[in-house]
C-alpha atoms as a PDB file:
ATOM      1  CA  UNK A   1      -2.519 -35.971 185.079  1.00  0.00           C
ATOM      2  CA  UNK A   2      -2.990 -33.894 181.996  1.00  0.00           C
ATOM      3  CA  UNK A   3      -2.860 -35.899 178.823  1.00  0.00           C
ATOM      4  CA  UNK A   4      -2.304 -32.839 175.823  1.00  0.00           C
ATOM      5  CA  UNK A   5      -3.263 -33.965 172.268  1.00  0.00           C
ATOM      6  CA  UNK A   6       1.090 -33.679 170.801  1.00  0.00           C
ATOM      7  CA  UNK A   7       1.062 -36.509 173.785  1.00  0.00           C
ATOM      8  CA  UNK A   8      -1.999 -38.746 172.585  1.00  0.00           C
ATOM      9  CA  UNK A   9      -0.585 -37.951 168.812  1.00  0.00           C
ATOM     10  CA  UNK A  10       3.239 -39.058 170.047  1.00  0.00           C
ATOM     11  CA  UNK A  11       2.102 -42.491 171.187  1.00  0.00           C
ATOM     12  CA  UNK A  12      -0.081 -42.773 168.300  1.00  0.00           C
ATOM     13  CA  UNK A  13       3.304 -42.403 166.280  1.00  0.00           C
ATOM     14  CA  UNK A  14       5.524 -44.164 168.831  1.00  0.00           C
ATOM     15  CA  UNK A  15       3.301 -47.436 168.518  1.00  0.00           C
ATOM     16  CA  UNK A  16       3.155 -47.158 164.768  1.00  0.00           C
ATOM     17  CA  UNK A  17       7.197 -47.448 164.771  1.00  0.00           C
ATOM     18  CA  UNK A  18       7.161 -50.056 166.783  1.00  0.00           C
ATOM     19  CA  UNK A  19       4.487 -51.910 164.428  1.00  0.00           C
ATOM     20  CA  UNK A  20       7.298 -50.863 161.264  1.00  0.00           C
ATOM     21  CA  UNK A  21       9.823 -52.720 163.852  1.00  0.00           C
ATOM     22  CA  UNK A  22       8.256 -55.419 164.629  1.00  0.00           C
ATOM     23  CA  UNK A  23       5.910 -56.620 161.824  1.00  0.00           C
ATOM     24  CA  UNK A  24       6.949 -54.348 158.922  1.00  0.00           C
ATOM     25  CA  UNK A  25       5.010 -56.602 157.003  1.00  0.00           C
ATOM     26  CA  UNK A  26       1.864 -55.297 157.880  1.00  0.00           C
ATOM     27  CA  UNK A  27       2.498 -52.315 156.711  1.00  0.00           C
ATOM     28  CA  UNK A  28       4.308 -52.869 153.393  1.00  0.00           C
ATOM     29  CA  UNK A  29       2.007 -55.613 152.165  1.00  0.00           C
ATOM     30  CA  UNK A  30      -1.225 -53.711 151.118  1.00  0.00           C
ATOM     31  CA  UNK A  31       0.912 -51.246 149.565  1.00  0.00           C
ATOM     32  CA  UNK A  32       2.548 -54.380 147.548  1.00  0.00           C
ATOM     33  CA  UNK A  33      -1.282 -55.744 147.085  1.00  0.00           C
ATOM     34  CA  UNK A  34      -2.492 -52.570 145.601  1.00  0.00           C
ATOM     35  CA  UNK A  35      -0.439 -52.107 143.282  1.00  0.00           C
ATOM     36  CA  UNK A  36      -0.231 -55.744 142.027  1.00  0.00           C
ATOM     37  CA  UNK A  37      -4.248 -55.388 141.624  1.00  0.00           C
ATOM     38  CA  UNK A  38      -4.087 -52.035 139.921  1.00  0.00           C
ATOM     39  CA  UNK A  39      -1.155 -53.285 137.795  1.00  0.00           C
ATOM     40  CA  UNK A  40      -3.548 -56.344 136.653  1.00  0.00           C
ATOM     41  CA  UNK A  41      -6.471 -54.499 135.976  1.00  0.00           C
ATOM     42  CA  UNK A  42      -4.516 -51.652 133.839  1.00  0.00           C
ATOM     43  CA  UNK A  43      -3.618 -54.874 131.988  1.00  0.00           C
ATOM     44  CA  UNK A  44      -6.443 -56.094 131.225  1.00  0.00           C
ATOM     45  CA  UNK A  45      -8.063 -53.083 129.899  1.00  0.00           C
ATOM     46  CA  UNK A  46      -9.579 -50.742 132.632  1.00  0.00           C
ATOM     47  CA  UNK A  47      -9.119 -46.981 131.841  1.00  0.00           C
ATOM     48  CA  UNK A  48      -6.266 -44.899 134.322  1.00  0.00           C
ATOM     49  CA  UNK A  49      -7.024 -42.444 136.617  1.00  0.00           C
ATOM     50  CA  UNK A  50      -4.476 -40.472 135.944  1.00  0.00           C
ATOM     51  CA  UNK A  51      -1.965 -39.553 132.721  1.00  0.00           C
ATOM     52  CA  UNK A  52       0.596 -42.378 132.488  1.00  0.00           C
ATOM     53  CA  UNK A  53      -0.860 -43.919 135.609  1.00  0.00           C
ATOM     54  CA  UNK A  54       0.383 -47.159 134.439  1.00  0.00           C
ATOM     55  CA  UNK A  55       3.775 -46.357 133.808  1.00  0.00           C
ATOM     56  CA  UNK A  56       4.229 -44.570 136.955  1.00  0.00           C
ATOM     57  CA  UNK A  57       3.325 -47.709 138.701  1.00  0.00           C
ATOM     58  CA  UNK A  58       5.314 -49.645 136.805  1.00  0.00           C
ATOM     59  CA  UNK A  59       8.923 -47.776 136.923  1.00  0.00           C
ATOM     60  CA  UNK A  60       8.250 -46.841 140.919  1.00  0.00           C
ATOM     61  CA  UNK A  61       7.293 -50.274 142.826  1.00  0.00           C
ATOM     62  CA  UNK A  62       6.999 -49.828 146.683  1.00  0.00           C
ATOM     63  CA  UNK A  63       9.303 -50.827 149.119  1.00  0.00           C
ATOM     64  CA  UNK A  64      10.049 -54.222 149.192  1.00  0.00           C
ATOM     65  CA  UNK A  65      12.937 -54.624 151.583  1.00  0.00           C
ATOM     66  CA  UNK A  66      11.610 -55.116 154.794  1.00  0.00           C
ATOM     67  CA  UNK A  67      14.391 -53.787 156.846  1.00  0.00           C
ATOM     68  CA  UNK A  68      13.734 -50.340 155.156  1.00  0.00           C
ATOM     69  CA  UNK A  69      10.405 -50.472 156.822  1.00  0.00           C
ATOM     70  CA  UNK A  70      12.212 -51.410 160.048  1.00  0.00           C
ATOM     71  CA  UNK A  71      14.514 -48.441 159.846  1.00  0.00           C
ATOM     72  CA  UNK A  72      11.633 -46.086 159.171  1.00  0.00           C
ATOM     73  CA  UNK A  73      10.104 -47.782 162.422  1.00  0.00           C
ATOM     74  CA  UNK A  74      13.321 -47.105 164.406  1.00  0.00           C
ATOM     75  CA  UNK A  75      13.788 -43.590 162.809  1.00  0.00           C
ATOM     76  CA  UNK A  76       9.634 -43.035 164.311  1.00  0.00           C
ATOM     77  CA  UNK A  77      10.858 -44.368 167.523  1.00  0.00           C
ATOM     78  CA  UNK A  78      13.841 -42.182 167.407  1.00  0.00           C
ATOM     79  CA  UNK A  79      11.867 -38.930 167.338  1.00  0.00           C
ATOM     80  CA  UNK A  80       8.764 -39.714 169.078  1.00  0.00           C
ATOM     81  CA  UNK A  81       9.860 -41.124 172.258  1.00  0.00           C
ATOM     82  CA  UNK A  82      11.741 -37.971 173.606  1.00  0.00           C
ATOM     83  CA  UNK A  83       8.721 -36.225 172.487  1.00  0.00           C
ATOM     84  CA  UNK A  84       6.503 -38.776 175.022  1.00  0.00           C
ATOM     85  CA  UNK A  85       8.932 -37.970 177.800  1.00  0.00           C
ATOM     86  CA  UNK A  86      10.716 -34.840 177.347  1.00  0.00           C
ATOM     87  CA  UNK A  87       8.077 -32.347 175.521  1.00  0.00           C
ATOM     88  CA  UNK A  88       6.708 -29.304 176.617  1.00  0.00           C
END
């Protein structure tokens, strides 16, 4: 059997959404840790790497709710399963 690269890159995706379904948490934490850290440090001084990188981080916090993670997951699933099966 003939495994293309759109099938390797499906699965790829396909088991990604089913890590946003399952443990969403590993996903949305380091984005949460980042941005706590970066906050701290613009706090305490350190120079931004971009104009008004502070406020940007600031007014747009990541995702929090986990079951927006899960929905992304499901929405993943969604489209790359047919793909797995069904593509050309």
């Amino acid at each position: 059997m003939h495994v293309r690269s759109m099938d390797l890159q499906s699965i790829a995706f396909a088991l990604f959404g089913t890590v946003l379904v399952v443990r969403p948490t590993i996903v949305a934490k380091p984005f949460i840790e980042r941005r706590e850290r970066r906050l701290a440090e613009l706090r305490q001084g350190k120079e931004e790497a971009y104009f008004e990188e502070r406020r940007a981080l600031e007014a747009y916090p990541p995702v929090r709710r986990l079951w927006v993670w899960r929905l992304l997951g499901c929405l993943v699933l969604l489209l790359e399963v047919p793909e797995i099966f069904f593509g050309r």
